[in-house]
PDB file of N, CA and C in Angstrom:
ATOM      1  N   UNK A   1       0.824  -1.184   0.000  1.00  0.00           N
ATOM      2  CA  UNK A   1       0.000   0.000   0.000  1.00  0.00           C
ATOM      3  C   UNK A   1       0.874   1.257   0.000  1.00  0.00           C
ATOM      4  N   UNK A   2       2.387   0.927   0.657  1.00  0.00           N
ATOM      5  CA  UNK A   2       3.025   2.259   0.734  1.00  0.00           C
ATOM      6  C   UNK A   2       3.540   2.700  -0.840  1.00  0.00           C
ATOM      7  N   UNK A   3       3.628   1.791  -1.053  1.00  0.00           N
ATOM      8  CA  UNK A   3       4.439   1.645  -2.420  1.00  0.00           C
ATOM      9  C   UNK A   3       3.745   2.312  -3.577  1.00  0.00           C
ATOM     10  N   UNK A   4       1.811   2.568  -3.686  1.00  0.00           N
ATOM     11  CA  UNK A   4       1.367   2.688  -4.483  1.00  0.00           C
ATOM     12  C   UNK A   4       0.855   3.916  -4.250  1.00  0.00           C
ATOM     13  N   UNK A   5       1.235   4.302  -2.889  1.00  0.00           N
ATOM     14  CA  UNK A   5       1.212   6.020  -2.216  1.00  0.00           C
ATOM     15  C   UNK A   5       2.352   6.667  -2.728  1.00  0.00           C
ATOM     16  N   UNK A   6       3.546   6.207  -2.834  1.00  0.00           N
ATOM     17  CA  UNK A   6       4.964   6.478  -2.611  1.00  0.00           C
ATOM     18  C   UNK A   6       4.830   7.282  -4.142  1.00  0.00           C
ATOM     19  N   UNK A   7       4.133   5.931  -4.849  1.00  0.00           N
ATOM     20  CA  UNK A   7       4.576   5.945  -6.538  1.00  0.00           C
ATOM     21  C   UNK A   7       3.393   7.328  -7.154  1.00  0.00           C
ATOM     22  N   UNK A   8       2.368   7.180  -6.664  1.00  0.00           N
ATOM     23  CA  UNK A   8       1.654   8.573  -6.905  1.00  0.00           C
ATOM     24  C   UNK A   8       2.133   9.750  -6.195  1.00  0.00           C
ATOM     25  N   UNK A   9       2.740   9.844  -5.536  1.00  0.00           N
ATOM     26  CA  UNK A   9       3.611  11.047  -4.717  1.00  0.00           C
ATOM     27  C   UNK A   9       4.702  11.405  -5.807  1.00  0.00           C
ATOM     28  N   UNK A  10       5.695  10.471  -5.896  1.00  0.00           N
ATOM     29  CA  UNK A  10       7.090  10.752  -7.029  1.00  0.00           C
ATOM     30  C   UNK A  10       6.539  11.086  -8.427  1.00  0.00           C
ATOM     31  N   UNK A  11       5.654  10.545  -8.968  1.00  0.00           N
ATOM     32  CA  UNK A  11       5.537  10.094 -10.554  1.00  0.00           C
ATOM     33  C   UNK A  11       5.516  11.676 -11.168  1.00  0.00           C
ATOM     34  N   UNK A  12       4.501  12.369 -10.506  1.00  0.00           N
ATOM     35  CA  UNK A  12       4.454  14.164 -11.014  1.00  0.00           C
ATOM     36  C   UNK A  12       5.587  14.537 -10.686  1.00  0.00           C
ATOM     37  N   UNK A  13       6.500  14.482  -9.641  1.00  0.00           N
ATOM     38  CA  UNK A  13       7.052  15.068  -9.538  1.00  0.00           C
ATOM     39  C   UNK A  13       8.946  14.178  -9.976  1.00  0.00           C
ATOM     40  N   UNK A  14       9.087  13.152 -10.322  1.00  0.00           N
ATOM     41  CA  UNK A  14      10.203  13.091 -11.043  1.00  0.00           C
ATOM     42  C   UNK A  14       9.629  13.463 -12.577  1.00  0.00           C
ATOM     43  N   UNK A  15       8.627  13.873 -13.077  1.00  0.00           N
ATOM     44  CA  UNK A  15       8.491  13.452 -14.047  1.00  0.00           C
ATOM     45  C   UNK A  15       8.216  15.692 -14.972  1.00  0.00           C
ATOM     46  N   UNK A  16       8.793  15.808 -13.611  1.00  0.00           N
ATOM     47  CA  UNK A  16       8.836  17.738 -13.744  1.00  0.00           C
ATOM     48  C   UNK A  16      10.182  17.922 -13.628  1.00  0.00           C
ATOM     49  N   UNK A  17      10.933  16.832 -13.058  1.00  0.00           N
ATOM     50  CA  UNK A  17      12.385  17.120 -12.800  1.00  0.00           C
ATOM     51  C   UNK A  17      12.987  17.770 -14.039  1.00  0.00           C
ATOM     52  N   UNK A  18      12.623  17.083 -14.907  1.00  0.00           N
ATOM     53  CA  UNK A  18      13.579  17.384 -16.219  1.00  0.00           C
ATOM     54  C   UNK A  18      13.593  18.845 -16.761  1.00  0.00           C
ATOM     55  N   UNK A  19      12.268  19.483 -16.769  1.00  0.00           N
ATOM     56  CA  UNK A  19      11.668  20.650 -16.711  1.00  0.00           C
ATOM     57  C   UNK A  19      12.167  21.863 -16.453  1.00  0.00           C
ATOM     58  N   UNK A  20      12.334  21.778 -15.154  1.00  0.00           N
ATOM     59  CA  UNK A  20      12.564  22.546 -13.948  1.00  0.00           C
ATOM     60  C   UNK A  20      14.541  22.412 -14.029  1.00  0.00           C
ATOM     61  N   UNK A  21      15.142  21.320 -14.517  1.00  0.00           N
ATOM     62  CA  UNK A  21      16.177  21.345 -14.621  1.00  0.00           C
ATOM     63  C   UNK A  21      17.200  21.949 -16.121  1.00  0.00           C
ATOM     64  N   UNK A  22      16.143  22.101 -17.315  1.00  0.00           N
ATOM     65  CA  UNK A  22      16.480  23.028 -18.230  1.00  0.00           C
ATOM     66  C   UNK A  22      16.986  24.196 -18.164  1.00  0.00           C
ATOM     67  N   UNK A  23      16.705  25.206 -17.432  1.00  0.00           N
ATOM     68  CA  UNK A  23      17.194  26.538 -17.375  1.00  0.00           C
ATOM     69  C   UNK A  23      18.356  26.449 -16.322  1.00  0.00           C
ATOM     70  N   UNK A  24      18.327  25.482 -15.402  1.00  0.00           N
ATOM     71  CA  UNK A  24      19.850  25.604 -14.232  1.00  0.00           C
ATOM     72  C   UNK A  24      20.915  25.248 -15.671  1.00  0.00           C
ATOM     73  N   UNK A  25      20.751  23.539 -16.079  1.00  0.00           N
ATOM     74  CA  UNK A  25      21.474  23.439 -17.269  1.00  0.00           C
ATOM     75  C   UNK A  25      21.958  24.662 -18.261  1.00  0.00           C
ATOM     76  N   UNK A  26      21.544  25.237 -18.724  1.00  0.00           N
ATOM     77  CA  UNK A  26      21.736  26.390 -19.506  1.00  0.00           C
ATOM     78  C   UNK A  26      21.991  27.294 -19.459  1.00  0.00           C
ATOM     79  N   UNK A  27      21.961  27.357 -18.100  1.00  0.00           N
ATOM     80  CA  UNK A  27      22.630  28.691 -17.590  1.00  0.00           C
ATOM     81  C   UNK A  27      24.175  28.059 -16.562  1.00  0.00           C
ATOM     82  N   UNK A  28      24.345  26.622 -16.765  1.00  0.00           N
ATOM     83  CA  UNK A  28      25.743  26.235 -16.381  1.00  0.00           C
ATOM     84  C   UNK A  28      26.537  26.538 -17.472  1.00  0.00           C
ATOM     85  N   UNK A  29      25.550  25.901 -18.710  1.00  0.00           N
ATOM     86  CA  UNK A  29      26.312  25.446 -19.888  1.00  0.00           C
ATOM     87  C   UNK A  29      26.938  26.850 -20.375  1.00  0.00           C
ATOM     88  N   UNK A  30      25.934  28.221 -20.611  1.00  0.00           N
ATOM     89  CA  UNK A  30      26.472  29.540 -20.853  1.00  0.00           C
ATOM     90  C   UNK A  30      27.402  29.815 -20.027  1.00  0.00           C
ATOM     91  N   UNK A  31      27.534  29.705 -18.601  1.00  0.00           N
ATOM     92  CA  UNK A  31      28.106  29.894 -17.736  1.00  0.00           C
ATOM     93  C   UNK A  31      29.466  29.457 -18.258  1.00  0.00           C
ATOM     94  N   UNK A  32      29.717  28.032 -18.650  1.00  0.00           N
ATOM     95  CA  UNK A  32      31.556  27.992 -18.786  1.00  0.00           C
ATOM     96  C   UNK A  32      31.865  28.336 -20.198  1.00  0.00           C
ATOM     97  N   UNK A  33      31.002  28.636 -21.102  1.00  0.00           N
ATOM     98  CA  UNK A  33      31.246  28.981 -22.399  1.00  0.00           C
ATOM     99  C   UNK A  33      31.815  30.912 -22.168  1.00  0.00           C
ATOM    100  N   UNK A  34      31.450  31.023 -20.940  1.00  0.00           N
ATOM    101  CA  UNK A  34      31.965  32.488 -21.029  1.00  0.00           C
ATOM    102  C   UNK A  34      33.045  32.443 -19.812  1.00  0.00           C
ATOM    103  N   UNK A  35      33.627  31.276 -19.315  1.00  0.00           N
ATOM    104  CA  UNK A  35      34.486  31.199 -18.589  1.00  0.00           C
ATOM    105  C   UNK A  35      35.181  30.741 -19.394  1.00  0.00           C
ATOM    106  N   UNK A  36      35.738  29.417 -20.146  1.00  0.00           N
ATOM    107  CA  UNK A  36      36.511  28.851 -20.771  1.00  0.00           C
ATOM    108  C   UNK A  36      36.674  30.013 -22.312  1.00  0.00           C
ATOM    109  N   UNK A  37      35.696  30.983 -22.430  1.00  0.00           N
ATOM    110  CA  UNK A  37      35.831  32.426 -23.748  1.00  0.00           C
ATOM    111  C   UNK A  37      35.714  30.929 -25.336  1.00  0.00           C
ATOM    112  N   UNK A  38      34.680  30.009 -24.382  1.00  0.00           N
ATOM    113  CA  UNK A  38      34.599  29.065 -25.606  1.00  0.00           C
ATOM    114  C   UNK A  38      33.840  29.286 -26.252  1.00  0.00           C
ATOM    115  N   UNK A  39      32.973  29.441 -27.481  1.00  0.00           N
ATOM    116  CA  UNK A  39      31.664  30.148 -28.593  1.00  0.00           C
ATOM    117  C   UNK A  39      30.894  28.556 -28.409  1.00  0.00           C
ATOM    118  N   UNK A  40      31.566  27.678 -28.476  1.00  0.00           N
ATOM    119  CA  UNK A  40      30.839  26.344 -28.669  1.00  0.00           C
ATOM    120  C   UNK A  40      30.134  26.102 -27.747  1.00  0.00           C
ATOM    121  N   UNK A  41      30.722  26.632 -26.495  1.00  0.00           N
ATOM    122  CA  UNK A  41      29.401  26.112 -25.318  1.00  0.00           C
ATOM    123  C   UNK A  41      28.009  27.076 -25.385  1.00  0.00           C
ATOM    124  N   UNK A  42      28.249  28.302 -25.953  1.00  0.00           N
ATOM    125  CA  UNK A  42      27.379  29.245 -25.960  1.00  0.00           C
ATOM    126  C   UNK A  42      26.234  29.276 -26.946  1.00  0.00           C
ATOM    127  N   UNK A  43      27.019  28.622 -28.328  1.00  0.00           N
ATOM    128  CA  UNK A  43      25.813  28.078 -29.303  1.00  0.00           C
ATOM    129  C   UNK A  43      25.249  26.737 -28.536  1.00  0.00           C
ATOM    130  N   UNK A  44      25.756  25.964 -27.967  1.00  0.00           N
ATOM    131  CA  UNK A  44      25.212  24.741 -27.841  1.00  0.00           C
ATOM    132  C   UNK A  44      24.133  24.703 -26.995  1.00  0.00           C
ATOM    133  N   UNK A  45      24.163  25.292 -25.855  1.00  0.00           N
ATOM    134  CA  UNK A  45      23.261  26.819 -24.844  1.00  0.00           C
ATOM    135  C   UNK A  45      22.115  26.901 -25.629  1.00  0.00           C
ATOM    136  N   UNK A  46      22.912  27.874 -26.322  1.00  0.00           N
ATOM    137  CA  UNK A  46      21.451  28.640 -27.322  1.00  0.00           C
ATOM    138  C   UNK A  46      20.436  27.990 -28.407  1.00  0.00           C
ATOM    139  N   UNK A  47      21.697  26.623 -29.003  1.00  0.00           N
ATOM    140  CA  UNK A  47      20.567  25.613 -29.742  1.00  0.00           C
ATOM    141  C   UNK A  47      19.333  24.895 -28.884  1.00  0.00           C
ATOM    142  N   UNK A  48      20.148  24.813 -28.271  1.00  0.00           N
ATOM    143  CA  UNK A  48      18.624  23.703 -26.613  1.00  0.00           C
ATOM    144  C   UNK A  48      18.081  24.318 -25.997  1.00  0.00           C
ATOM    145  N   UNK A  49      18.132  26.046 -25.831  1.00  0.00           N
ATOM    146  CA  UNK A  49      16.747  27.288 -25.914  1.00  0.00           C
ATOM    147  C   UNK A  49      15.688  27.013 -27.074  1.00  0.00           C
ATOM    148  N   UNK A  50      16.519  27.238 -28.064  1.00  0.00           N
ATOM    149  CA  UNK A  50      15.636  27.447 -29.195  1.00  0.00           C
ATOM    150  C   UNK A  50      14.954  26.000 -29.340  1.00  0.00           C
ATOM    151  N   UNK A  51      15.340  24.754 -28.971  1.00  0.00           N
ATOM    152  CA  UNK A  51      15.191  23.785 -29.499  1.00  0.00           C
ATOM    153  C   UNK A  51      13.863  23.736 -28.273  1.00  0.00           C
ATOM    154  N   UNK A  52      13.606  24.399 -26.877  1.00  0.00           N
ATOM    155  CA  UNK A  52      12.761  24.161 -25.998  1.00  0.00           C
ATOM    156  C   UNK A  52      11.474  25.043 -26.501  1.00  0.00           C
ATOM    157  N   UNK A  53      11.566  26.402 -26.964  1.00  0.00           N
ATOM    158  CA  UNK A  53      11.099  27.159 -27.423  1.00  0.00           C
ATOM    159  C   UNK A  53      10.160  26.704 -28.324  1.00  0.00           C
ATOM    160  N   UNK A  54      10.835  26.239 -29.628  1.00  0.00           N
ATOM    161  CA  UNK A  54       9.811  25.605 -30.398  1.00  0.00           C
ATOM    162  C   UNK A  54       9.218  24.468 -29.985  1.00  0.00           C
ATOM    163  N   UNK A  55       9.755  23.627 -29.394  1.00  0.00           N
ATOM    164  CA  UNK A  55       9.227  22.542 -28.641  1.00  0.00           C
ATOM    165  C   UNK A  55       7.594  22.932 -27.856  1.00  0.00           C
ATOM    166  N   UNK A  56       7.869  23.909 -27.154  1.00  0.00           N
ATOM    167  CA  UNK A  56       7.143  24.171 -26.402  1.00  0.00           C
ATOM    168  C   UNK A  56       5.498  25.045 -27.581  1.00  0.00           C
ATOM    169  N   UNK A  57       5.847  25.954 -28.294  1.00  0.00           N
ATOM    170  CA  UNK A  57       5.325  26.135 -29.132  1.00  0.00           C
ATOM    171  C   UNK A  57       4.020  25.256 -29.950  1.00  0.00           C
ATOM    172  N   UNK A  58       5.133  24.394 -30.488  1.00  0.00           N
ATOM    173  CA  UNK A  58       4.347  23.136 -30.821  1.00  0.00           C
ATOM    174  C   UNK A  58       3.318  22.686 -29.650  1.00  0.00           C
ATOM    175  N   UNK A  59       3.384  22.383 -29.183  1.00  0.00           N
ATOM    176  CA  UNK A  59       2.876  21.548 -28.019  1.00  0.00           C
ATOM    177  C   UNK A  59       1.765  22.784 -27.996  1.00  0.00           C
ATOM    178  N   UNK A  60       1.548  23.814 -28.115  1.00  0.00           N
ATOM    179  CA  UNK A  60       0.640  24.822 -27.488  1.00  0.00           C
ATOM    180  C   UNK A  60      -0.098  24.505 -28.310  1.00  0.00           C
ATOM    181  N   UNK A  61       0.098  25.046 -29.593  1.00  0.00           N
ATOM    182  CA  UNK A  61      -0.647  25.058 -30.804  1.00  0.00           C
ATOM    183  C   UNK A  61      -1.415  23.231 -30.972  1.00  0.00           C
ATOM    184  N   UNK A  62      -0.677  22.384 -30.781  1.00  0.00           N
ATOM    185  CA  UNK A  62      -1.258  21.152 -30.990  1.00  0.00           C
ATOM    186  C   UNK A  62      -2.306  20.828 -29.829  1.00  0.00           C
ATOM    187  N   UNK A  63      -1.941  21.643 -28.863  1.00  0.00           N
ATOM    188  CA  UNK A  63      -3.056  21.818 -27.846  1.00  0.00           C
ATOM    189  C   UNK A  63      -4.348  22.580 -28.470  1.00  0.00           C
ATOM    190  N   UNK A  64      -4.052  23.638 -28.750  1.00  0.00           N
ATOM    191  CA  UNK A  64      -5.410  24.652 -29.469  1.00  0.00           C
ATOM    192  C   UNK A  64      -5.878  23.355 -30.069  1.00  0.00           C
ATOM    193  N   UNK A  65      -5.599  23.000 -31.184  1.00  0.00           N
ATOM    194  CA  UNK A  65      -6.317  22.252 -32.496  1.00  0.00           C
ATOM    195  C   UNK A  65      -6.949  20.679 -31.898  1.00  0.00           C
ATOM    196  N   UNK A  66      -6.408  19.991 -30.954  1.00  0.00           N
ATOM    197  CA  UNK A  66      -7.348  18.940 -30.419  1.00  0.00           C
ATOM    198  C   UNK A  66      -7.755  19.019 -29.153  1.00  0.00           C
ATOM    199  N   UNK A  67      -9.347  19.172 -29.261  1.00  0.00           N
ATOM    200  CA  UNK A  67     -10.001  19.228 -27.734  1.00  0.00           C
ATOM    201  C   UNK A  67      -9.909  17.403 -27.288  1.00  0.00           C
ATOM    202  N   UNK A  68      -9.571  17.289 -26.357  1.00  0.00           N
ATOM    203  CA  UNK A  68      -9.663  15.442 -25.528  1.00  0.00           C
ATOM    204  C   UNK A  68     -10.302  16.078 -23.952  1.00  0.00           C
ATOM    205  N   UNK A  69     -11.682  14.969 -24.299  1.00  0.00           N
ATOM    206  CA  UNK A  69     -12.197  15.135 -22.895  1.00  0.00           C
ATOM    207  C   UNK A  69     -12.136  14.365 -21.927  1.00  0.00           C
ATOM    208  N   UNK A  70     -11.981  14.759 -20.321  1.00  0.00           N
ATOM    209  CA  UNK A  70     -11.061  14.366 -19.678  1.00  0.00           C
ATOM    210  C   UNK A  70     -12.134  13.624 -19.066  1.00  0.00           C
ATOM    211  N   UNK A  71     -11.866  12.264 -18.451  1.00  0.00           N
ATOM    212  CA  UNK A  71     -12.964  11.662 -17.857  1.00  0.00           C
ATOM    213  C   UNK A  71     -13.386  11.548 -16.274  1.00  0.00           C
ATOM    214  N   UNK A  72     -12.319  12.672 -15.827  1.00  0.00           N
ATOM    215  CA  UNK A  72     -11.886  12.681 -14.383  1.00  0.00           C
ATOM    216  C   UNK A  72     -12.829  14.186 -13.677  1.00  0.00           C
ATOM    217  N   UNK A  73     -13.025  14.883 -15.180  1.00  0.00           N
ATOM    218  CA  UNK A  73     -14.404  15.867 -14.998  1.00  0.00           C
ATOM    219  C   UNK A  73     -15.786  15.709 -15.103  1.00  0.00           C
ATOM    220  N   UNK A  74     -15.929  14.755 -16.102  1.00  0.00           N
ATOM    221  CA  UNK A  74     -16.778  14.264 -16.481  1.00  0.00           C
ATOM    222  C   UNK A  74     -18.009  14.020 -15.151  1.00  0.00           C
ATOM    223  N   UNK A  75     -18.837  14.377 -14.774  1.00  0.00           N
ATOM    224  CA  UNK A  75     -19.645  13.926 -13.670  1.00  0.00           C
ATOM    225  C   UNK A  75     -21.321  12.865 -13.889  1.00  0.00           C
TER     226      UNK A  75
END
């Protein structure tokens, strides 16, 4: 029983980890690209912004265009 408490407790929240850990990442990764005066860490930075950006984008818009009804409202 603990186990199936435990696992609905973690599941949202390892599953935001990754999330929430994008911008520390990217702001390490800029971080030694302007310590080491390297350009490569700074594009590489800026490709996996842009690459979240549109990511995220997408996902909005593909949200607008399909309504899914949720069955947990449903009464």
């Amino acid at each position: 029983m603990l186990s199936s408490q435990l696992r609905t407790v973690l599941t949202p929240t390892l599953a935001d980890v990754f999330v929430f850990s994008y911008p520390i990442y990217l702001i390490v990764l800029y971080s030694i690209g302007r310590i080491k005066k390297q350009i490569s860490y700074k594009v590489a930075s800026l490709w996996i912004f842009a690459n979240v950006v549109v990511t995220t984008l997408v996902n909005i818009g593909i949200q607008a265009l399909v309504q899914k009804s949720r069955p947990n409202i449903v009464l």
